[in-house]
Protein backbone atom coordinates (compact mmCIF):
# COMPACT_ATOMS: atom_id res chain seq x y z
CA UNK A 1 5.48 50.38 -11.42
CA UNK A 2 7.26 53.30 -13.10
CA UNK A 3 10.72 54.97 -12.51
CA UNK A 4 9.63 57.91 -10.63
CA UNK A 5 7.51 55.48 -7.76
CA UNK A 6 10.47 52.94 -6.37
CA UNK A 7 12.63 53.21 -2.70
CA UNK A 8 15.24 55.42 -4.20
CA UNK A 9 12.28 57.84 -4.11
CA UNK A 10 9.94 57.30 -1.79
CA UNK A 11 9.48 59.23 1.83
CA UNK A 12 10.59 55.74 4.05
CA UNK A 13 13.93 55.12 2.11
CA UNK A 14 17.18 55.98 3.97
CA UNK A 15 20.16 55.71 1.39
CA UNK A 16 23.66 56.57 3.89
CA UNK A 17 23.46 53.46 6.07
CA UNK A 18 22.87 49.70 5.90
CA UNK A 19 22.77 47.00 8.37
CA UNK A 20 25.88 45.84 6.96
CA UNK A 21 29.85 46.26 6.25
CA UNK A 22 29.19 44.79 2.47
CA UNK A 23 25.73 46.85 0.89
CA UNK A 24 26.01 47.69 -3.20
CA UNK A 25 26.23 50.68 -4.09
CA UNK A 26 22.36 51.21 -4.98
CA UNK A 27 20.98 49.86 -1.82
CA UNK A 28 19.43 51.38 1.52
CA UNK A 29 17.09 51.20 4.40
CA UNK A 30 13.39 50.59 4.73
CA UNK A 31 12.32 53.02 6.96
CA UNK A 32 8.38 52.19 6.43
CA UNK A 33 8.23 49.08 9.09
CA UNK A 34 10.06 48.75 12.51
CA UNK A 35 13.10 46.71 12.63
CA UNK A 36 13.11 43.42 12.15
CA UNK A 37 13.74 40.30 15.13
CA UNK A 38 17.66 41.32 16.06
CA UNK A 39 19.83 37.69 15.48
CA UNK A 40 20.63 37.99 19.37
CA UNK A 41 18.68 39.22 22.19
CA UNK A 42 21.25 41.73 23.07
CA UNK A 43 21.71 42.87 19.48
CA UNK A 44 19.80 46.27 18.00
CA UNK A 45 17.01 44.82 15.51
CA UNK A 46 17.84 44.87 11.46
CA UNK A 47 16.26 47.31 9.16
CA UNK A 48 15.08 45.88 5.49
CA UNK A 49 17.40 46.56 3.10
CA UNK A 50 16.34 46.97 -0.22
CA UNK A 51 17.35 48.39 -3.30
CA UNK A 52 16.91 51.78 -4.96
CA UNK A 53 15.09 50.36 -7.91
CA UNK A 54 12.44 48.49 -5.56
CA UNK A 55 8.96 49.28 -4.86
CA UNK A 56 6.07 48.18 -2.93
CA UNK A 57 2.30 49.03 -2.43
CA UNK A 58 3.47 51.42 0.93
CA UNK A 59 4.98 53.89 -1.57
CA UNK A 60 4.86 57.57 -0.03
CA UNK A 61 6.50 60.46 -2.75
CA UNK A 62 9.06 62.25 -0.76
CA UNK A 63 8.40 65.76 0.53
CA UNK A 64 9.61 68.37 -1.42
């Protein structure tokens, strides 16, 4: 997969928030799937995190 077609590009990824306190620098939010199973049942479900230099087959180039 090249450069220009990974997360840190693509139309699903979401690069200001994380699911945790502790998220490196170059990491961010799947946006292409709902949440995953929340640990508790009273807890908000958990968005994949994944790094800007990822990719997978549900790539979608951002608008411009």
């Amino acid at each position: 997969m090249s450069n220009e077609h990974n997360c840190a590009t693509c139309a699903f990824f979401e690069d200001h928030k994380a699911n945790t306190t502790a998220v490196p620098d170059d990491a961010g939010l799947c946006r292409f799937n709902p949440p995953v199973t929340q640990p508790e049942a009273n807890a908000r479900g958990l968005w994949p995190v994944v790094k800007s230099d990822d990719w997978c087959g549900h790539f979608e180039a951002e608008a411009a």
